[in-house]
PDB file of N, CA and C in Angstrom:
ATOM      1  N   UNK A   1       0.837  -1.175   0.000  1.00  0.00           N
ATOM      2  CA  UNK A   1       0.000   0.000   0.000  1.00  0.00           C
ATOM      3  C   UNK A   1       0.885   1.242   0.000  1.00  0.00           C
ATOM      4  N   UNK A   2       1.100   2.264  -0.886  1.00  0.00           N
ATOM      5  CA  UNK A   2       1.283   3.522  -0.748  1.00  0.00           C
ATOM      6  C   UNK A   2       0.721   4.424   0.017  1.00  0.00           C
ATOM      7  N   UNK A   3       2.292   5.245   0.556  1.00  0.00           N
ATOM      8  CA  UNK A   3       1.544   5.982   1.723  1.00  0.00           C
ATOM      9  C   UNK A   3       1.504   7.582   0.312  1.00  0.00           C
ATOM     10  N   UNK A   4      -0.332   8.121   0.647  1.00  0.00           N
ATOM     11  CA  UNK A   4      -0.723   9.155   0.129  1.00  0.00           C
ATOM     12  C   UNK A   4      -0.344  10.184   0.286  1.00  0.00           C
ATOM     13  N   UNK A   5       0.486  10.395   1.888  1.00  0.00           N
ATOM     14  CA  UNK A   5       1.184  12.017   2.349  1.00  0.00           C
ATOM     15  C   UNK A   5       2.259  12.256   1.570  1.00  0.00           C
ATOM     16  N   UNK A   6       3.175  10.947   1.024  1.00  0.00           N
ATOM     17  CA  UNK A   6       4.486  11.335   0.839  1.00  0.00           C
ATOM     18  C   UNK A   6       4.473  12.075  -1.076  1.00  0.00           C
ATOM     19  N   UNK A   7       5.006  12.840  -1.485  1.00  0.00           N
ATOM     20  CA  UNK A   7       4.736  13.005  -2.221  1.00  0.00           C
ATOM     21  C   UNK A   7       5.833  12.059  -3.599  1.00  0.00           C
ATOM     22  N   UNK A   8       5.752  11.707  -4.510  1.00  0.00           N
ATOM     23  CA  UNK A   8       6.648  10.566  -5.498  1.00  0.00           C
ATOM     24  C   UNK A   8       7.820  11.326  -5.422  1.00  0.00           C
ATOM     25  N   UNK A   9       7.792  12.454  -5.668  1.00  0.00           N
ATOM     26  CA  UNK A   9       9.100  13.262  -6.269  1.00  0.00           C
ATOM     27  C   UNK A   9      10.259  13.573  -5.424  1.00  0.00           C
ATOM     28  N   UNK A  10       9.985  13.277  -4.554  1.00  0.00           N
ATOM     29  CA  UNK A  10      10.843  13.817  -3.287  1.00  0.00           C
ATOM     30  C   UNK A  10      11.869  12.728  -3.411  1.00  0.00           C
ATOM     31  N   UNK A  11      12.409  11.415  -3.632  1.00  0.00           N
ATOM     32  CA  UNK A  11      13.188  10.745  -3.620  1.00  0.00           C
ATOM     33  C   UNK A  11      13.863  10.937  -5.033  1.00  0.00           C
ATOM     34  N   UNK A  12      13.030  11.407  -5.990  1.00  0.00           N
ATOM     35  CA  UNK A  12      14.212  11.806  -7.391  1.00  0.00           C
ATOM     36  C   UNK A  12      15.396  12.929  -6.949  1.00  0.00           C
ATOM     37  N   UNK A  13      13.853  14.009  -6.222  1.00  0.00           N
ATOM     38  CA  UNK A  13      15.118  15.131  -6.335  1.00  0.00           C
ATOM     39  C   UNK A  13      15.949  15.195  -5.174  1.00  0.00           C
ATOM     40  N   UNK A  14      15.768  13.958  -4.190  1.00  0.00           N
ATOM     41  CA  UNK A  14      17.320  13.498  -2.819  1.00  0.00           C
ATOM     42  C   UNK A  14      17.988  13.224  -3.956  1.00  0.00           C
ATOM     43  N   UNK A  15      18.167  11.832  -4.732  1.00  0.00           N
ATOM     44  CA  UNK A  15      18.575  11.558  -5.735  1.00  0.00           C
ATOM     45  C   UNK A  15      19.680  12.645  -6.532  1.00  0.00           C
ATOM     46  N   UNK A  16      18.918  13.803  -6.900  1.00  0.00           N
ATOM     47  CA  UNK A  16      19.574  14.533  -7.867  1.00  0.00           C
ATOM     48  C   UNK A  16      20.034  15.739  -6.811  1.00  0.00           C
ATOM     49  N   UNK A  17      19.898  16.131  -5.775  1.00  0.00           N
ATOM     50  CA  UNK A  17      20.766  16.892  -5.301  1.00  0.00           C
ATOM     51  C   UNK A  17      21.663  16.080  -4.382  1.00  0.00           C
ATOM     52  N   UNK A  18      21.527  15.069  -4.375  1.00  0.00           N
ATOM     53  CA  UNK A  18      22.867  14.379  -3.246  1.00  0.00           C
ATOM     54  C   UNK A  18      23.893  14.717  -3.275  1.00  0.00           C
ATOM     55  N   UNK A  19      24.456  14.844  -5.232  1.00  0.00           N
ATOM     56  CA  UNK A  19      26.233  15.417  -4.978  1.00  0.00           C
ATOM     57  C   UNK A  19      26.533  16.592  -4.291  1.00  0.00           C
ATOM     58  N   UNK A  20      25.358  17.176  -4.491  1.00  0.00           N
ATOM     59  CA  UNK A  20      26.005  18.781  -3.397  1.00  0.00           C
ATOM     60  C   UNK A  20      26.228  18.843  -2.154  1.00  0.00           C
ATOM     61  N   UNK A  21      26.146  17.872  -1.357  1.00  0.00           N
ATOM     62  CA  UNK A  21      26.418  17.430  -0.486  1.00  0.00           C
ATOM     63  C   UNK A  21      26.984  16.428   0.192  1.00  0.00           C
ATOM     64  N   UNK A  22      27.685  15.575  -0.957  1.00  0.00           N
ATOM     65  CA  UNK A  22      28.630  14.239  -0.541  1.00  0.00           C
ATOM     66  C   UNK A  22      29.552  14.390  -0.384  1.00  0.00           C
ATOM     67  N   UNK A  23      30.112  15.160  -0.185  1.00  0.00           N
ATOM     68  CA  UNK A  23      31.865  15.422  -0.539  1.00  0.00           C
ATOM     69  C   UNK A  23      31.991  16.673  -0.394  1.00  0.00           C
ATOM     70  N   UNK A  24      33.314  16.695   0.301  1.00  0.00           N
ATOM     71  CA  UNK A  24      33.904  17.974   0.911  1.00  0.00           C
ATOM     72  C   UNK A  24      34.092  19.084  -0.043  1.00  0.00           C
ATOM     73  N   UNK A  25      34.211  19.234  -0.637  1.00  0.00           N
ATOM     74  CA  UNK A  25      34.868  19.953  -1.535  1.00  0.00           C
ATOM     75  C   UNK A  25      33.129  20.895  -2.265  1.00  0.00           C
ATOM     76  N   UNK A  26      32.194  20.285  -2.530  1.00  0.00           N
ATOM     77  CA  UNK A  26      30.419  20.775  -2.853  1.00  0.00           C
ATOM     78  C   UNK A  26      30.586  20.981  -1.530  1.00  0.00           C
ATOM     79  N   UNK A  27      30.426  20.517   0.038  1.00  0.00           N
ATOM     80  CA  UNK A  27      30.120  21.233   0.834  1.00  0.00           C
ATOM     81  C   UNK A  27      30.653  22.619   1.559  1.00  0.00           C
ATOM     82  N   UNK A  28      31.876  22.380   0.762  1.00  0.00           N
ATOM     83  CA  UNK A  28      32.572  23.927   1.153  1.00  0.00           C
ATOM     84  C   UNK A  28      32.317  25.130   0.142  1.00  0.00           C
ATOM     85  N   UNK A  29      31.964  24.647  -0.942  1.00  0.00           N
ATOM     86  CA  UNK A  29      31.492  25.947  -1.960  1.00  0.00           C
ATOM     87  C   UNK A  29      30.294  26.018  -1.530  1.00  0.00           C
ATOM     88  N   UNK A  30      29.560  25.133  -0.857  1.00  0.00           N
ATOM     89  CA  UNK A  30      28.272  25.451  -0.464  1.00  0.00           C
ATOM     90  C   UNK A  30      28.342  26.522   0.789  1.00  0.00           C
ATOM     91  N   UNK A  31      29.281  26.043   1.452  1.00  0.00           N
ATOM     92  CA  UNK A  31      29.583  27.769   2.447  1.00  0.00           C
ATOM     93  C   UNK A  31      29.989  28.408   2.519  1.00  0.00           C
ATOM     94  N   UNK A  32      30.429  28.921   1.049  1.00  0.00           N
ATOM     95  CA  UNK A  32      30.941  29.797   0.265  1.00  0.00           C
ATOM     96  C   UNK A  32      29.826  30.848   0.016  1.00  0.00           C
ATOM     97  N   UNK A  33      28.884  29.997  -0.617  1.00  0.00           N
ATOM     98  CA  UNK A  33      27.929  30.085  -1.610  1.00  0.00           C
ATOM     99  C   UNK A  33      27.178  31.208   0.305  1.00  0.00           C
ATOM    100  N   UNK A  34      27.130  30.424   0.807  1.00  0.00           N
ATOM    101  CA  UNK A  34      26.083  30.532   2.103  1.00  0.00           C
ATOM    102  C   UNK A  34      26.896  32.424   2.839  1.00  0.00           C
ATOM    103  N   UNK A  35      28.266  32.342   2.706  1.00  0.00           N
ATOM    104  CA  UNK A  35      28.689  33.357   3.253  1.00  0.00           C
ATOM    105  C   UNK A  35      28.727  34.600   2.583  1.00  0.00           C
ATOM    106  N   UNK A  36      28.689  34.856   1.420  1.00  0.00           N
ATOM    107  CA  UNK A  36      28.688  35.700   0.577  1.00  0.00           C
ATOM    108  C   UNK A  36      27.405  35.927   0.191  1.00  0.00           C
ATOM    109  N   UNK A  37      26.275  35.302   0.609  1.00  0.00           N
ATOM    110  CA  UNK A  37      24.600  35.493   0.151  1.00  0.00           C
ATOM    111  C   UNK A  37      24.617  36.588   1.644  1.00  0.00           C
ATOM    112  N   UNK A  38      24.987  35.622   2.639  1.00  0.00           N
ATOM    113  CA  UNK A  38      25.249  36.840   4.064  1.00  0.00           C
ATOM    114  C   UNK A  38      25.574  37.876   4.474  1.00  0.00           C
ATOM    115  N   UNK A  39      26.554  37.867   3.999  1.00  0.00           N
ATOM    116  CA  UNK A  39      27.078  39.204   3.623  1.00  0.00           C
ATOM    117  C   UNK A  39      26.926  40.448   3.169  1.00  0.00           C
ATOM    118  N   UNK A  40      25.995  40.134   1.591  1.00  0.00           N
ATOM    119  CA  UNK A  40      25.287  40.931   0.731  1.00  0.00           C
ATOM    120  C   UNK A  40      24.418  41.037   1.576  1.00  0.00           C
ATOM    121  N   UNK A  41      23.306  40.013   2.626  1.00  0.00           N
ATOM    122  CA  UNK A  41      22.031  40.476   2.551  1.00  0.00           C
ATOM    123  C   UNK A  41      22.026  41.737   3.603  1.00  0.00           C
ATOM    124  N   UNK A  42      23.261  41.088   4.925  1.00  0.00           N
ATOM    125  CA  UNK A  42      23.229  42.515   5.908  1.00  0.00           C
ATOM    126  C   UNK A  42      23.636  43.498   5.272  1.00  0.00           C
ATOM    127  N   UNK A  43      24.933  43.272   3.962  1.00  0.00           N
ATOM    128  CA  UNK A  43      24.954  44.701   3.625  1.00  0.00           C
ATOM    129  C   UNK A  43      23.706  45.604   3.546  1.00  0.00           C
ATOM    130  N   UNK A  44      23.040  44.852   2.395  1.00  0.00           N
ATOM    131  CA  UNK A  44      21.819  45.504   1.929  1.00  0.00           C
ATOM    132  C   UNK A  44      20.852  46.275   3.207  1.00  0.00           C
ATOM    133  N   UNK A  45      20.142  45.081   4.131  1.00  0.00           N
ATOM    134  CA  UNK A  45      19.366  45.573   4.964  1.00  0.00           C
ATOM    135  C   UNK A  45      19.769  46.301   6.385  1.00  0.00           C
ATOM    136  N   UNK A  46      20.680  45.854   6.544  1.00  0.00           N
ATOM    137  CA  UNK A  46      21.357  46.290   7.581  1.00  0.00           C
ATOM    138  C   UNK A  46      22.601  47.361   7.824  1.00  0.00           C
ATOM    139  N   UNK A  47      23.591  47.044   6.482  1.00  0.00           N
ATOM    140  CA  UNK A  47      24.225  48.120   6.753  1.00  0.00           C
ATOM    141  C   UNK A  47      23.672  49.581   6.079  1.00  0.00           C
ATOM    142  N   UNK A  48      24.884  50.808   5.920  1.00  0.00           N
ATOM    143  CA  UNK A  48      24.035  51.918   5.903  1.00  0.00           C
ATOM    144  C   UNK A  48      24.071  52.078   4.249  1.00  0.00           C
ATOM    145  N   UNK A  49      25.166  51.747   3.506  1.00  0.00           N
ATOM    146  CA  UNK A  49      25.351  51.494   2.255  1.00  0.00           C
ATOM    147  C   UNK A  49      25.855  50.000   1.780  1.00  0.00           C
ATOM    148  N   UNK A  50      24.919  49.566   0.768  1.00  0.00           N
ATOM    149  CA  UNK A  50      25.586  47.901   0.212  1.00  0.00           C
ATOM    150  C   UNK A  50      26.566  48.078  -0.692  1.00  0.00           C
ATOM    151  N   UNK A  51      26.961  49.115  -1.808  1.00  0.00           N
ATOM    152  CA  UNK A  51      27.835  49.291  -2.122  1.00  0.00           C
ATOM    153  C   UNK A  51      27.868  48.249  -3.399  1.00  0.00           C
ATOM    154  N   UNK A  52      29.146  47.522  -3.395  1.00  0.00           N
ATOM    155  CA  UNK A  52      29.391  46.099  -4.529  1.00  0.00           C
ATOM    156  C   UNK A  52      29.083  45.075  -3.896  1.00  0.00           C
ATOM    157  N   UNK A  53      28.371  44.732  -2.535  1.00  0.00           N
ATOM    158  CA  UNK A  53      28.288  43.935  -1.964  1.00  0.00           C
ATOM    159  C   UNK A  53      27.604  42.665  -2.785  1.00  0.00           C
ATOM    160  N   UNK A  54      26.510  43.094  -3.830  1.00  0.00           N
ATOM    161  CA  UNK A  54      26.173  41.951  -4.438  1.00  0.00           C
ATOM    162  C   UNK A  54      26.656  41.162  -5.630  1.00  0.00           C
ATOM    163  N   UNK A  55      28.568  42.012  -5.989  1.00  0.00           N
ATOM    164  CA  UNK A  55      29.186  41.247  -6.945  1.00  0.00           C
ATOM    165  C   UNK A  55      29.924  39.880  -6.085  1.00  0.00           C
ATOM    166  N   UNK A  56      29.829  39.896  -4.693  1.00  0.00           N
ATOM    167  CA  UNK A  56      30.517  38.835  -4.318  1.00  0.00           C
ATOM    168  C   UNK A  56      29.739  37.421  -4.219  1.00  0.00           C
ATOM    169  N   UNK A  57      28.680  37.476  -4.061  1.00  0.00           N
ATOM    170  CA  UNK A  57      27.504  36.072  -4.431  1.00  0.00           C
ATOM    171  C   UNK A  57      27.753  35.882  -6.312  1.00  0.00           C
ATOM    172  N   UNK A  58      27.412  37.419  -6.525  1.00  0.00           N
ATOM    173  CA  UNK A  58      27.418  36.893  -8.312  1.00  0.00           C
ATOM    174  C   UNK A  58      29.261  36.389  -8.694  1.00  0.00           C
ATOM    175  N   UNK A  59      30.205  36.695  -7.884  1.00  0.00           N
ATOM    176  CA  UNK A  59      31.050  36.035  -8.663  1.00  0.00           C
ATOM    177  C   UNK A  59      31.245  34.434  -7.941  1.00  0.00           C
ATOM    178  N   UNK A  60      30.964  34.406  -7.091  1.00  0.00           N
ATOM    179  CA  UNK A  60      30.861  32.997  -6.689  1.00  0.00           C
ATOM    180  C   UNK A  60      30.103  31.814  -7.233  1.00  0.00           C
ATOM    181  N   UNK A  61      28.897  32.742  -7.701  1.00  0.00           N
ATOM    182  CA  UNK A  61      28.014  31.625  -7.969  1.00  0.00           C
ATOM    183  C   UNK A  61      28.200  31.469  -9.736  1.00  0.00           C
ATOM    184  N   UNK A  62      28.660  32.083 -10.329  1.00  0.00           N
ATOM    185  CA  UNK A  62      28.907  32.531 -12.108  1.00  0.00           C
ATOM    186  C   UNK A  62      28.491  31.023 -12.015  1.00  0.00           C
ATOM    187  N   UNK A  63      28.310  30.728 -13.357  1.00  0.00           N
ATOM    188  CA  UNK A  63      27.639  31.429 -14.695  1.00  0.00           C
ATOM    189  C   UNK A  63      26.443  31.176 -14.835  1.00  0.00           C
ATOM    190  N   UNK A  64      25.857  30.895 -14.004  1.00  0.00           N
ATOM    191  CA  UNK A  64      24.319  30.555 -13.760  1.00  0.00           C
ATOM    192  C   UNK A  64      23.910  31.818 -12.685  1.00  0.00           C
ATOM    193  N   UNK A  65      24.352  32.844 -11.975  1.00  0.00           N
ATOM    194  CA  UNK A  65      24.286  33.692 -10.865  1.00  0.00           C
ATOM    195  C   UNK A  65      23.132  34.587 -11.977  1.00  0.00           C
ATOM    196  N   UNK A  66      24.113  34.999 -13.171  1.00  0.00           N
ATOM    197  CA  UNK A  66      23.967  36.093 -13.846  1.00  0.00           C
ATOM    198  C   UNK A  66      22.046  35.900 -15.036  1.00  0.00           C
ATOM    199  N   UNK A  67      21.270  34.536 -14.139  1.00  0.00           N
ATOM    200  CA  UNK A  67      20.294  34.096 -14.568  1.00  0.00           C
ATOM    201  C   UNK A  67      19.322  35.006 -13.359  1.00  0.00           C
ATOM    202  N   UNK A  68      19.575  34.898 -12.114  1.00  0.00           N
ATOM    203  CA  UNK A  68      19.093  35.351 -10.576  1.00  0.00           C
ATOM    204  C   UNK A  68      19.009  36.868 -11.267  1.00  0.00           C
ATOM    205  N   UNK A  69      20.429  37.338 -11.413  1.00  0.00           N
ATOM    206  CA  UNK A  69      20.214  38.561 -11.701  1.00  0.00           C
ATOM    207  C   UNK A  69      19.340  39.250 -12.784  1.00  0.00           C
ATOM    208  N   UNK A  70      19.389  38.763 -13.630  1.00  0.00           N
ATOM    209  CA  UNK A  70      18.320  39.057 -15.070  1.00  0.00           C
ATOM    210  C   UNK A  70      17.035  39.318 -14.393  1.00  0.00           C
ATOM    211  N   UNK A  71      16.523  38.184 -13.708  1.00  0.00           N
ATOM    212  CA  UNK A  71      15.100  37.737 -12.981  1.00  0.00           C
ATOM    213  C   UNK A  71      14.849  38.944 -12.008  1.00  0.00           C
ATOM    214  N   UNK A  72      15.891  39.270 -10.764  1.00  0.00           N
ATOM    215  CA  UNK A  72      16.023  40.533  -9.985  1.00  0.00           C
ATOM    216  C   UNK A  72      15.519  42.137 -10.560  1.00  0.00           C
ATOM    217  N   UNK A  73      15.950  41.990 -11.800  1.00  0.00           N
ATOM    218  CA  UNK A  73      16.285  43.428 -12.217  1.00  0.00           C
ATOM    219  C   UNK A  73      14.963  44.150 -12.647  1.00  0.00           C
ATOM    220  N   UNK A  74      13.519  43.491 -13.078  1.00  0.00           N
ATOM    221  CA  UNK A  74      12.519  43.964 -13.316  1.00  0.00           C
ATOM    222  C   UNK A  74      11.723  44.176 -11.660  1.00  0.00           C
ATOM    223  N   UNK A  75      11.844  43.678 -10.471  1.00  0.00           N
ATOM    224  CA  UNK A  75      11.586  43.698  -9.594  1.00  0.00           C
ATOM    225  C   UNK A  75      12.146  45.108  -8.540  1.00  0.00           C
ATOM    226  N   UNK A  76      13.228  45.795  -9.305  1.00  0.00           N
ATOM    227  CA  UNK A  76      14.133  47.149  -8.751  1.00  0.00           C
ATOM    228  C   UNK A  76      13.005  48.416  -9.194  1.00  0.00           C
ATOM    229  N   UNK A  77      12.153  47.829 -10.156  1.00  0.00           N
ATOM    230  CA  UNK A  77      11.670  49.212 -10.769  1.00  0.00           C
ATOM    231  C   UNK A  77       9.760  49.249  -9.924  1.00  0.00           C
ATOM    232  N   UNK A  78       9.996  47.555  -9.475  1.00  0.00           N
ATOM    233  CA  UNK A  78       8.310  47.879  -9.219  1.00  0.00           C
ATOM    234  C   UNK A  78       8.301  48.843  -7.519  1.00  0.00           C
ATOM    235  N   UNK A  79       7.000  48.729  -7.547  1.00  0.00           N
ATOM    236  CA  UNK A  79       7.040  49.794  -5.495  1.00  0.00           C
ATOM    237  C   UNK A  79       7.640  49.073  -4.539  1.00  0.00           C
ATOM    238  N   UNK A  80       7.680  47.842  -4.822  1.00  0.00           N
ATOM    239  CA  UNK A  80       8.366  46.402  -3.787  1.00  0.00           C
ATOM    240  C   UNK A  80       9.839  46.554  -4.063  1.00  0.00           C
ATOM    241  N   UNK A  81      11.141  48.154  -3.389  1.00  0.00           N
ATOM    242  CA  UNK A  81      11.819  48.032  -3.489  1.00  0.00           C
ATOM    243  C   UNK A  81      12.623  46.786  -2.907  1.00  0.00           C
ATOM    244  N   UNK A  82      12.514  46.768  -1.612  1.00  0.00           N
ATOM    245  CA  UNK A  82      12.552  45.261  -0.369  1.00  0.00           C
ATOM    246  C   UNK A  82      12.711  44.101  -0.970  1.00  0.00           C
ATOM    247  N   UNK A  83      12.131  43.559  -2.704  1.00  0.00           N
ATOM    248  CA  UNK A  83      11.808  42.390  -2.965  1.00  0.00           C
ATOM    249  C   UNK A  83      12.784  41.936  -4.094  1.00  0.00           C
ATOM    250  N   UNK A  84      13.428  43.087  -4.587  1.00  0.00           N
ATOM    251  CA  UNK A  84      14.482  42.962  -5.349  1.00  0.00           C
ATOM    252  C   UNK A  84      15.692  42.109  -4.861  1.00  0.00           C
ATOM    253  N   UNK A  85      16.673  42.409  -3.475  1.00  0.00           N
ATOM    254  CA  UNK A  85      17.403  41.928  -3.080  1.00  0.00           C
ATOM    255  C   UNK A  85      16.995  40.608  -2.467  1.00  0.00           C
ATOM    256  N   UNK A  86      15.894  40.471  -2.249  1.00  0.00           N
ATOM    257  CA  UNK A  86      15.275  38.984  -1.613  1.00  0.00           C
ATOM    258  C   UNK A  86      15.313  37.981  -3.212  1.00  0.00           C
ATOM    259  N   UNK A  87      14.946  38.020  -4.303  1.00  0.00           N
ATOM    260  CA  UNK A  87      14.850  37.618  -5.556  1.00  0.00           C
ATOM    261  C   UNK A  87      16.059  37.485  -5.908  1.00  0.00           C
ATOM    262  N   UNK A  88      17.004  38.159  -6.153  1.00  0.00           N
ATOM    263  CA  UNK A  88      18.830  38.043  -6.288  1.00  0.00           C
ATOM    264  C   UNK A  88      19.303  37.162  -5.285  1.00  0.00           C
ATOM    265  N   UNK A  89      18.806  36.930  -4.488  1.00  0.00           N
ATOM    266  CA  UNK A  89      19.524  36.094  -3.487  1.00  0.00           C
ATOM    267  C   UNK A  89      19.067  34.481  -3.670  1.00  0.00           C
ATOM    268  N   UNK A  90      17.610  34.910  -3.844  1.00  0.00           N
ATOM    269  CA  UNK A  90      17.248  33.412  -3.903  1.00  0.00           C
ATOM    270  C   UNK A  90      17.630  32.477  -5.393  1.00  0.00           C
ATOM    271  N   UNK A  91      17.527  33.642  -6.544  1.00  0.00           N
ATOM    272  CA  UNK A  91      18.332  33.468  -7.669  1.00  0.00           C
ATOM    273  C   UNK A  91      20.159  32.777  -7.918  1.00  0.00           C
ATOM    274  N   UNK A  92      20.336  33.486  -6.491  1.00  0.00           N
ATOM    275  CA  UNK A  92      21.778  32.808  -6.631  1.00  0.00           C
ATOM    276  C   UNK A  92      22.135  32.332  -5.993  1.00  0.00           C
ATOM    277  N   UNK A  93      21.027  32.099  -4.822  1.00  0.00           N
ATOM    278  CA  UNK A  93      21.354  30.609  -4.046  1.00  0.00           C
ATOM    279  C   UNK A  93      20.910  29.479  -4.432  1.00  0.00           C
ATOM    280  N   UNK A  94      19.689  29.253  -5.495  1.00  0.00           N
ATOM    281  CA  UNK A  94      19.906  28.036  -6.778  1.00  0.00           C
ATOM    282  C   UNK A  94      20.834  27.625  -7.442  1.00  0.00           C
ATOM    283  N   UNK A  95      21.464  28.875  -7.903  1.00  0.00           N
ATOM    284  CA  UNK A  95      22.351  28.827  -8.801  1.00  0.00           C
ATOM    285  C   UNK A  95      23.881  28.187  -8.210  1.00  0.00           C
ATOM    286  N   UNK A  96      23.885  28.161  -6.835  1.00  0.00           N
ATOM    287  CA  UNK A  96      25.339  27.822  -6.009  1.00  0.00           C
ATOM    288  C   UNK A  96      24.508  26.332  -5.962  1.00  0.00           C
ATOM    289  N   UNK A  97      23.574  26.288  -5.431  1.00  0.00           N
ATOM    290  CA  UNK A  97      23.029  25.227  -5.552  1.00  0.00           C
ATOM    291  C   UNK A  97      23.441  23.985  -7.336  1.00  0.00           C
ATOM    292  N   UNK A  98      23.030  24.882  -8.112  1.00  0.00           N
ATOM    293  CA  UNK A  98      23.174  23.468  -9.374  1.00  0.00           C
ATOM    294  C   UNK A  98      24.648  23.877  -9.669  1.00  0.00           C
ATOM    295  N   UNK A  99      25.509  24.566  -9.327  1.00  0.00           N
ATOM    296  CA  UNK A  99      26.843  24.364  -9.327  1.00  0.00           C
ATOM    297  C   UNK A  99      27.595  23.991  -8.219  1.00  0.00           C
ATOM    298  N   UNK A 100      26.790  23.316  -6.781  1.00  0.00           N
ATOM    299  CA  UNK A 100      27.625  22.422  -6.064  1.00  0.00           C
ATOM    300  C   UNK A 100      27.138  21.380  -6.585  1.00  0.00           C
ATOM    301  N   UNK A 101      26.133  20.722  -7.117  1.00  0.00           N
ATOM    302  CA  UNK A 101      26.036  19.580  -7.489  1.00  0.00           C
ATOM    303  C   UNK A 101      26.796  19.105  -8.916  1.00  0.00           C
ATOM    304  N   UNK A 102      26.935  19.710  -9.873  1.00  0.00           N
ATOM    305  CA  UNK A 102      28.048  19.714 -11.265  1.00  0.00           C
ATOM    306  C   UNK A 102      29.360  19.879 -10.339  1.00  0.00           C
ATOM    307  N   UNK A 103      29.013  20.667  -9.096  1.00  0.00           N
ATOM    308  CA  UNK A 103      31.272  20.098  -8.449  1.00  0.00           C
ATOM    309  C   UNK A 103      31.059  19.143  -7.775  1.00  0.00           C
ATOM    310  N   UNK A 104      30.130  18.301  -7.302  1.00  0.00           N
ATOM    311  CA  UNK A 104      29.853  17.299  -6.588  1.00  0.00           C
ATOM    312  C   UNK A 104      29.868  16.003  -7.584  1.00  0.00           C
ATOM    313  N   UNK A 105      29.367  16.067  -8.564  1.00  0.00           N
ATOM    314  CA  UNK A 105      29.474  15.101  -9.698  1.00  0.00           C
ATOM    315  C   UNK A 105      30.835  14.656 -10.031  1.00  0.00           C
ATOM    316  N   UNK A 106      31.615  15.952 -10.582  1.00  0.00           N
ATOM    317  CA  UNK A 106      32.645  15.932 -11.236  1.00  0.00           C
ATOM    318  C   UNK A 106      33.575  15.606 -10.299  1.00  0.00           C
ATOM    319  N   UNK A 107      33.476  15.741  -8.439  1.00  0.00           N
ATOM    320  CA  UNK A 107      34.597  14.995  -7.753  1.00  0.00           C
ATOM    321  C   UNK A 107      34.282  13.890  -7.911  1.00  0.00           C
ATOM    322  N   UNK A 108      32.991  13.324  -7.596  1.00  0.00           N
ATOM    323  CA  UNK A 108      33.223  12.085  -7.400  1.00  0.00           C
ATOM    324  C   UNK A 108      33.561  10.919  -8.591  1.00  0.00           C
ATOM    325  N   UNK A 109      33.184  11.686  -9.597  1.00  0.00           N
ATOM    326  CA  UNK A 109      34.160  10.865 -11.151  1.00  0.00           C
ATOM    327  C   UNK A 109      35.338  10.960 -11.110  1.00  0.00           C
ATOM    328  N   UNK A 110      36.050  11.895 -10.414  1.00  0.00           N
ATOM    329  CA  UNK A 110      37.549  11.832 -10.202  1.00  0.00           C
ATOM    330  C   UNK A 110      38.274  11.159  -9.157  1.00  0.00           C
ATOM    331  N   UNK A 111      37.200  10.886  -8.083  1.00  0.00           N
ATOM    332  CA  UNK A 111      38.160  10.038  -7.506  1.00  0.00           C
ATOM    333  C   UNK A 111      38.635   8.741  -7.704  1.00  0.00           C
ATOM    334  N   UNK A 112      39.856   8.431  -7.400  1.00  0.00           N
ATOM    335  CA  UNK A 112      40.750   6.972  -7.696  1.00  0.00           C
ATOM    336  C   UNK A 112      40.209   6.236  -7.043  1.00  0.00           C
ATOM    337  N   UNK A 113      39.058   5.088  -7.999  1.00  0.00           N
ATOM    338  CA  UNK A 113      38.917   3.713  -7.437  1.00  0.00           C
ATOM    339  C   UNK A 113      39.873   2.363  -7.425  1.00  0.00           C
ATOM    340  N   UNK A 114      39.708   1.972  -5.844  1.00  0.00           N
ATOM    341  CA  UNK A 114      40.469   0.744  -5.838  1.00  0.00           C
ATOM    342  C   UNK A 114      39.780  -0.317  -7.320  1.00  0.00           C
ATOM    343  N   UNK A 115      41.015  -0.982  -7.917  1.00  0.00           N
ATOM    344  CA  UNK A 115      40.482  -2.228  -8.576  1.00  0.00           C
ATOM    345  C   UNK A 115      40.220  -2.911  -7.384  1.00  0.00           C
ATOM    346  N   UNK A 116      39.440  -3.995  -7.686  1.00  0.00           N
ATOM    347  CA  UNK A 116      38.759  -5.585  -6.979  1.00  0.00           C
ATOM    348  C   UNK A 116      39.386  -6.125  -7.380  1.00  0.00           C
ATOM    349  N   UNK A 117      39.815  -7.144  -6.597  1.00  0.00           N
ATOM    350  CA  UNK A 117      40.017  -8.580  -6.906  1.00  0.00           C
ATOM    351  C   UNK A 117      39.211  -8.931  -8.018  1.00  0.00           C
ATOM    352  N   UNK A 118      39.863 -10.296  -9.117  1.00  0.00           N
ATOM    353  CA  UNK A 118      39.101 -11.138  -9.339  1.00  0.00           C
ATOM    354  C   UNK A 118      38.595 -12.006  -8.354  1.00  0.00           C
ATOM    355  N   UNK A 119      37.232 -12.322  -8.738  1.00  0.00           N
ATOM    356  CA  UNK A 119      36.937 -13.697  -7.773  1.00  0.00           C
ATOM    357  C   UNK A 119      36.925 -14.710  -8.285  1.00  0.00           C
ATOM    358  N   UNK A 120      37.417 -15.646  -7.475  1.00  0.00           N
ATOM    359  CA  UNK A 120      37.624 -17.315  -8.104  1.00  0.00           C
ATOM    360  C   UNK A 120      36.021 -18.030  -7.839  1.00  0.00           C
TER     361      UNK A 120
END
C-alpha cells in the first residue's frame, strides 16, 4: 500500500541533489555560496550602504548567478523596493546550488577507485 502524504518526487530530487552534499569539496562551496549570500544580505538591509556587496555572491556563484540577476532586475523598478534583493539572493542561491552539485558530480568521477580482486 502507498503511503498518500508522501509526495513521489521527493526521492528523485534526494537523488539529484545528493552530490552537493557528498563530498567535501560541494560542501565547502556550499559555504561559500552561504557566506557571501550573508554578507550581501546585511549589507543591503542592515548596513548603511551595500555598495558592490552583491558582486561577491554573483562572482561565486557565475555562470548561472547572472540568470538570478536578469530575474532581480525587473523587480528594482516595481514599489516592492525590499523584494528585489530577496529575488537576487534566492536566484543565486539556486544557482550555487546546481553548481555544487556539477562540483559534486565531477569529484566524485575523479576520484581513484580501488580495482577488486578477481573472484575465483
Amino acid at each position: 500500500m502507498l503511503n498518500a502524504s508522501r509526495p513521489r518526487h521527493l526521492p528523485r530530487l534526494r537523488q539529484l541533489l545528493a552530490p552537493a552534499v557528498d563530498n567535501w569539496l560541494a560542501r565547502g562551496y556550499l559555504a561559500v555560496v552561504a557566506v557571501s549570500l550573508g554578507f550581501f544580505l546585511g549589507a543591503w538591509y542592515v548596513g548603511p550602504d551595500p555598495g558592490l556587496s552583491g558582486a561577491y555572491p554573483l562572482m561565486a556563484t557565475a555562470p548561472f548567478s547572472f540568470l538570478g540577476l536578469l530575474v532581480s532586475i525587473p523587480a528594482e523598478y516595481s514599489s516592492l523596493t525590499w523584494l528585489s534583493p530577496l529575488i537576487f539572493a534566492v536566484g543565486t542561491a539556486l544557482s550555487g546550488l546546481v553548481n555544487a552539485v556539477l562540483l559534486g558530480r565531477f569529484a566524485s568521477r575523479q576520484r581513484v577507485r580501488e580495482p577488486h580482486p578477481a573472484t575465483t
